[in-house]
C-alpha atoms as a PDB file:
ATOM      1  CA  UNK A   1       0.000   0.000   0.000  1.00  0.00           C
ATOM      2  CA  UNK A   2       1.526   3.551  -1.153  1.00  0.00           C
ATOM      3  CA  UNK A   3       1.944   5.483   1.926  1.00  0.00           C
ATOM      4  CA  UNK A   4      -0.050   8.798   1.474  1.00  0.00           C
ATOM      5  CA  UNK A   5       1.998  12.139   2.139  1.00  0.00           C
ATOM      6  CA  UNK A   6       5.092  10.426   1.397  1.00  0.00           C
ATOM      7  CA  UNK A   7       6.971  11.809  -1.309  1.00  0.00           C
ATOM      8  CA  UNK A   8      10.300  10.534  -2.595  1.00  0.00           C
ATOM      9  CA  UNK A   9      12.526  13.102  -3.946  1.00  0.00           C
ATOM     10  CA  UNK A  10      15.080  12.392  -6.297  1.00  0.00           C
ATOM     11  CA  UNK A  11      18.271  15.135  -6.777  1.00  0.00           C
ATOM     12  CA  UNK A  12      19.905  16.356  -9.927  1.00  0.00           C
ATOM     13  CA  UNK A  13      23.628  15.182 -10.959  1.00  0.00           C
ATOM     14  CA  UNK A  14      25.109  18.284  -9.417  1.00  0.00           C
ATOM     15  CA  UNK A  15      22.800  18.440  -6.490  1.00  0.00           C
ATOM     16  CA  UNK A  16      22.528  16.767  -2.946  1.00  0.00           C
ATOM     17  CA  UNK A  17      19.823  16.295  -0.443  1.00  0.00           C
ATOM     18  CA  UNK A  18      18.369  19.035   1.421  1.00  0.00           C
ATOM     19  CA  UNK A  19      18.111  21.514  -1.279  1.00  0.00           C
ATOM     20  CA  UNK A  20      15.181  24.634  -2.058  1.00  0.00           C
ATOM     21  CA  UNK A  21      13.079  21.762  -3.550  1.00  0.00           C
ATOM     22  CA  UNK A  22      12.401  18.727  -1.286  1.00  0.00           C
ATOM     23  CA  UNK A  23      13.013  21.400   1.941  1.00  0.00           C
ATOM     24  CA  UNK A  24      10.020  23.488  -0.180  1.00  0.00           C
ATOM     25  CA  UNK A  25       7.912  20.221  -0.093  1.00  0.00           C
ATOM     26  CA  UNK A  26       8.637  19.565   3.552  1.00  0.00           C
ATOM     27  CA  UNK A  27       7.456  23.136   4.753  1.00  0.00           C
ATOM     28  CA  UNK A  28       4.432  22.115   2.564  1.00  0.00           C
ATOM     29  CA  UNK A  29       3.407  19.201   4.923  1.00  0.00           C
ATOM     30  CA  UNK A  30       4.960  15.858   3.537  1.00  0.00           C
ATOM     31  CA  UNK A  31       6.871  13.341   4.503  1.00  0.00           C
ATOM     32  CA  UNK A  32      10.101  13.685   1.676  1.00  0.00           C
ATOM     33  CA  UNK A  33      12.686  11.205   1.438  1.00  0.00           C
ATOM     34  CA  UNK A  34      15.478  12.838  -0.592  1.00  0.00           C
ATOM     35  CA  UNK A  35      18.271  10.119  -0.388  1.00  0.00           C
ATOM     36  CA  UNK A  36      21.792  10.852  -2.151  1.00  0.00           C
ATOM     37  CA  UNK A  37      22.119   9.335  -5.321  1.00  0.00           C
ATOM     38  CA  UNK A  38      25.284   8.302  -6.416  1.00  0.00           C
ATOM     39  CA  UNK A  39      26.781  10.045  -9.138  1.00  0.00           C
ATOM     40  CA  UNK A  40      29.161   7.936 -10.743  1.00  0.00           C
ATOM     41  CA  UNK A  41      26.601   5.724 -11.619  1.00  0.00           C
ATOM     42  CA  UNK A  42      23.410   6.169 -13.203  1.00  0.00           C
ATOM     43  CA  UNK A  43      21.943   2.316 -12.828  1.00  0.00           C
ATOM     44  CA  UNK A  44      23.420   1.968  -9.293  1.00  0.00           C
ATOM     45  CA  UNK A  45      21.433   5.337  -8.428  1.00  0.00           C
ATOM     46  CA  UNK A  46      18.261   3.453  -9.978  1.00  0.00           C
ATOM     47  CA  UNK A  47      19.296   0.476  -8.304  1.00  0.00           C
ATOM     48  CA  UNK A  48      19.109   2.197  -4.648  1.00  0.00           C
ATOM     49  CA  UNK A  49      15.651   4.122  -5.633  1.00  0.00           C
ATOM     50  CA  UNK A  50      14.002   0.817  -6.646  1.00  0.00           C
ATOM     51  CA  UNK A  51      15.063  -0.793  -2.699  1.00  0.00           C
ATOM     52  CA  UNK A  52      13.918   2.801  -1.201  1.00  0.00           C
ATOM     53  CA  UNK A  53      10.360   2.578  -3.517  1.00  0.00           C
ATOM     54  CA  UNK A  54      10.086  -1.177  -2.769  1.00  0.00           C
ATOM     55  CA  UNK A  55      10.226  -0.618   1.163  1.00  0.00           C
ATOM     56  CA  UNK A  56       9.128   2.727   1.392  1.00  0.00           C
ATOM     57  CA  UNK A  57       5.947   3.107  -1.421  1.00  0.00           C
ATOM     58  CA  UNK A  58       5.798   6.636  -1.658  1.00  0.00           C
ATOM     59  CA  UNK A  59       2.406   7.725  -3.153  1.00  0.00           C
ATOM     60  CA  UNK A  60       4.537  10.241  -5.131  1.00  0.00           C
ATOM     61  CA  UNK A  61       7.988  10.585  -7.163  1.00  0.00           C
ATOM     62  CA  UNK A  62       9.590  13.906  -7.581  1.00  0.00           C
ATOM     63  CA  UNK A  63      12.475  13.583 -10.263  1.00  0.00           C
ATOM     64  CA  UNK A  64      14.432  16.528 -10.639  1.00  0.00           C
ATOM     65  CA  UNK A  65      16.960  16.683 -14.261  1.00  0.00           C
ATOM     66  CA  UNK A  66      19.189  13.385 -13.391  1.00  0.00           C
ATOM     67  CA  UNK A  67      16.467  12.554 -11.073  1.00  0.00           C
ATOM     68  CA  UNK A  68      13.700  12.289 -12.866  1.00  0.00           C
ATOM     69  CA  UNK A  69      15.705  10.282 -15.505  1.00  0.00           C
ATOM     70  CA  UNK A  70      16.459   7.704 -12.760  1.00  0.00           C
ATOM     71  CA  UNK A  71      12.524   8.067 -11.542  1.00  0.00           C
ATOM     72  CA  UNK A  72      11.225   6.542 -15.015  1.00  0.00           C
ATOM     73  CA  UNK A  73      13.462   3.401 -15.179  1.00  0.00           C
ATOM     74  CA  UNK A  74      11.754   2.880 -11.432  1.00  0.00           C
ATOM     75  CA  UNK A  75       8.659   0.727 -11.523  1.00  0.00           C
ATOM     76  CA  UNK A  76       6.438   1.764  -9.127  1.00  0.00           C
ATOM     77  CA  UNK A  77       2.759   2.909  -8.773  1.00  0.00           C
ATOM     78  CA  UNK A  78       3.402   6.392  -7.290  1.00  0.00           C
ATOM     79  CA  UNK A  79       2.834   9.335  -9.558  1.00  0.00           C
ATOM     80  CA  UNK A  80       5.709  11.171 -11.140  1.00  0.00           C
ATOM     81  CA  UNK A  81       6.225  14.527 -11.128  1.00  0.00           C
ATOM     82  CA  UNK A  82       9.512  15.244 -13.483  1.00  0.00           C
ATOM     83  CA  UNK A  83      11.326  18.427 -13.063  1.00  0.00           C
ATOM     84  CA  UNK A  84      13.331  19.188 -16.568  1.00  0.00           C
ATOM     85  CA  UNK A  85      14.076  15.502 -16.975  1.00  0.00           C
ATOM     86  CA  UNK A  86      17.632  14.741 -18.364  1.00  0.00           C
ATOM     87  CA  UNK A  87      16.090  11.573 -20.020  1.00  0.00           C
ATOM     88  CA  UNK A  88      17.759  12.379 -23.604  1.00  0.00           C
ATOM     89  CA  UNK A  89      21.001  12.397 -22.044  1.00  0.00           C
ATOM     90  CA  UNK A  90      20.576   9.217 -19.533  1.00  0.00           C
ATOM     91  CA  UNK A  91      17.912   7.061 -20.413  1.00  0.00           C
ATOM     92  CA  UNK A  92      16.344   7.551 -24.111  1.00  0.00           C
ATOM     93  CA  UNK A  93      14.160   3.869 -23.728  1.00  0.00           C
ATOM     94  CA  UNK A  94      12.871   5.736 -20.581  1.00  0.00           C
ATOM     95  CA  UNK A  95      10.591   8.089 -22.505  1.00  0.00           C
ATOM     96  CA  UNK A  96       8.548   4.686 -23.806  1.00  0.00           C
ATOM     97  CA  UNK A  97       7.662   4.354 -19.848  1.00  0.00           C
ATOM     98  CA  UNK A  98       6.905   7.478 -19.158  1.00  0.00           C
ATOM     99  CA  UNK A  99       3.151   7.113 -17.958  1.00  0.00           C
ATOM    100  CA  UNK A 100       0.337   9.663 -19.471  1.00  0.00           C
ATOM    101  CA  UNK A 101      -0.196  10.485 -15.911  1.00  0.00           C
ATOM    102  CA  UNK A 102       3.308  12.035 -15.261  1.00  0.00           C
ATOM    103  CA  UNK A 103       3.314  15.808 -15.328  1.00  0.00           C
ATOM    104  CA  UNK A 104       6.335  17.716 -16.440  1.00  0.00           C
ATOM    105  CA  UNK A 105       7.865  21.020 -14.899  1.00  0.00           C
ATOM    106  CA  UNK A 106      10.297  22.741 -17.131  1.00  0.00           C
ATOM    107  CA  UNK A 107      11.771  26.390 -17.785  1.00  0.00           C
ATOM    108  CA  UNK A 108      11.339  27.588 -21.304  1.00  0.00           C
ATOM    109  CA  UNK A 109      14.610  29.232 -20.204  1.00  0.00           C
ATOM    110  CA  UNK A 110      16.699  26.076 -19.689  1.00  0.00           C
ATOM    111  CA  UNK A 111      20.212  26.151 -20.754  1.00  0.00           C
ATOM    112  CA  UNK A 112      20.935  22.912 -19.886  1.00  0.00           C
ATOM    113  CA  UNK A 113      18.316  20.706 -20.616  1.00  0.00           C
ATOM    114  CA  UNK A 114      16.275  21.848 -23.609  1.00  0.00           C
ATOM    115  CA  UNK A 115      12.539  22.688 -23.126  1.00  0.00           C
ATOM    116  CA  UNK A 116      12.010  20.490 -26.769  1.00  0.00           C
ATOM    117  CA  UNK A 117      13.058  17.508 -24.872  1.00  0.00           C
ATOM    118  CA  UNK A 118      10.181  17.639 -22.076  1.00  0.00           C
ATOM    119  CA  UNK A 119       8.025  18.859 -25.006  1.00  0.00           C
ATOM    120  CA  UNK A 120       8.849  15.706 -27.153  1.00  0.00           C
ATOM    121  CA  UNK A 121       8.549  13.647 -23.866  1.00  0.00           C
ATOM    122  CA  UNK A 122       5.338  14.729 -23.170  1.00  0.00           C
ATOM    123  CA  UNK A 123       3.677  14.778 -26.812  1.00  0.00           C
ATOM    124  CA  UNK A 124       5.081  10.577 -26.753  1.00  0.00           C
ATOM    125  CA  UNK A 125       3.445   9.919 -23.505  1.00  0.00           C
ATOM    126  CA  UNK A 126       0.824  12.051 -23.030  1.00  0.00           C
ATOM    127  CA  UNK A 127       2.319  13.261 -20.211  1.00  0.00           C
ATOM    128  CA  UNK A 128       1.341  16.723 -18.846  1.00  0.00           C
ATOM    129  CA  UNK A 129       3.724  19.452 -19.392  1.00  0.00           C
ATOM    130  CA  UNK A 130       4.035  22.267 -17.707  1.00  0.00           C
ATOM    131  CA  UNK A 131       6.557  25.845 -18.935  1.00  0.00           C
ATOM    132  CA  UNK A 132       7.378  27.328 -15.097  1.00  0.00           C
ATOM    133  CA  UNK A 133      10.390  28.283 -13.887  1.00  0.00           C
ATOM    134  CA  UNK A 134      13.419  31.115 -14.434  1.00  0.00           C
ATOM    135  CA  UNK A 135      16.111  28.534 -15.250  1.00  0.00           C
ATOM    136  CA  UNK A 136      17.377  24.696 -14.943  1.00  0.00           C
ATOM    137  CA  UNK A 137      17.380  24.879 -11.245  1.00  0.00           C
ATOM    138  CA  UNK A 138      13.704  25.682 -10.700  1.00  0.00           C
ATOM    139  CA  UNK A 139      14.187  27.175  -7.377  1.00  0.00           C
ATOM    140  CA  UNK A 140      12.438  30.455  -8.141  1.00  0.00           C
ATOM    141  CA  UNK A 141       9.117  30.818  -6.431  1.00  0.00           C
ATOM    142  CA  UNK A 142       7.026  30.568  -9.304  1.00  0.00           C
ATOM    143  CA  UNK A 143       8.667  26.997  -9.816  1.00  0.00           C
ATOM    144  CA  UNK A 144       8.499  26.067  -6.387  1.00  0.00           C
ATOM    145  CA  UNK A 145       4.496  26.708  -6.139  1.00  0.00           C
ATOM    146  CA  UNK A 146       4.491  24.801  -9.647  1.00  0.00           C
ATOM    147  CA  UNK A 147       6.184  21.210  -8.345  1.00  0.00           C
ATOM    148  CA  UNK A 148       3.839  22.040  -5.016  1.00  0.00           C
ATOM    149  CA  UNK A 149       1.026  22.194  -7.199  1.00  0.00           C
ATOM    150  CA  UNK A 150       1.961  19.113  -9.104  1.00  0.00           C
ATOM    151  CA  UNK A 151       2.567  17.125  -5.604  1.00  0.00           C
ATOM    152  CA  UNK A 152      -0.423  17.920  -4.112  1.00  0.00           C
ATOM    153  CA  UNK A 153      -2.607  17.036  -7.341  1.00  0.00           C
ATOM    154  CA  UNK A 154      -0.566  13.621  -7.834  1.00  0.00           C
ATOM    155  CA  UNK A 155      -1.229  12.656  -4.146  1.00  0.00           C
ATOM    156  CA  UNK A 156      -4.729  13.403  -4.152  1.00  0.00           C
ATOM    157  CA  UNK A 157      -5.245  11.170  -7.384  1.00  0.00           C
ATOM    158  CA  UNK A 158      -3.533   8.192  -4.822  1.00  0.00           C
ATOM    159  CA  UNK A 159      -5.959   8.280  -2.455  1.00  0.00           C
END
């Protein structure tokens, strides 16, 4: 059973636990695992997020560049919520399980992963996407409230 309010977190390449993001989601009320993911290798970081979904069943997955290209080789039942997902550049077969009910945060503004990727992503899948954000690291408010407002729409179509 997915455990409600429980939101697993998953950090970009260059990124670490704790950051504006998952501490955003925790001052918003859930319960956010945000393990570190290791970066010299992309399977053994899905590897580790499998065990942690396995055990843990969060009711929602919050993939954020790297992240969210780790979060769609995961099989799990929780909703995904993909923040500028590096899937191009780590996991192309990814985008063919990428489920219509994903929703997709991206910057139009992106230098470093291309808006046209989460655009091509989306149009494949079905996938909700959704332009918000100043830049890659979607820590600006109007990003922040975005992923929130992802989260909280996600969770309440898990209960």
């Amino acid at each position: 059973m997915q455990h409600h309010n429980t939101i697993l977190f998953l950090h970009g390449l260059e990124s670490a636990p704790g950051g504006t993001k998952p501490s955003f989601l925790a001052e918003c009320g859930y319960k956010v695992l945000n393990p570190a993911l290791p970066k010299r290798s992309f399977w053994e970081s899905v590897q580790l997020v499998q065990e942690i979904v396995d055990r843990e069943k969060p009711s929602v997955i919050v993939g954020s560049s790297r992240g969210a290209a780790v979060a769609l080789c995961v099989h799990t039942e929780a909703k995904l919520v993909l923040i500028a997902p590096a899937w191009k550049r780590y996991a192309r077969t990814s985008s063919r399980r990428t489920p219509s009910s994903a929703v997709i945060i991206h910057s139009k503004n992106d230098k470093i992963i291309s808006f046209k990727d989460s655009e091509s992503l989306a149009a494949s899948s079905g996938a909700t996407l959704i332009a918000a954000g100043t830049s890659h690291r979607m820590g600006d408010q109007k990003a922040l409230v975005a992923i929130a407002a992802a989260v909280k729409e996600a969770n309440n179509e898990n209960r």
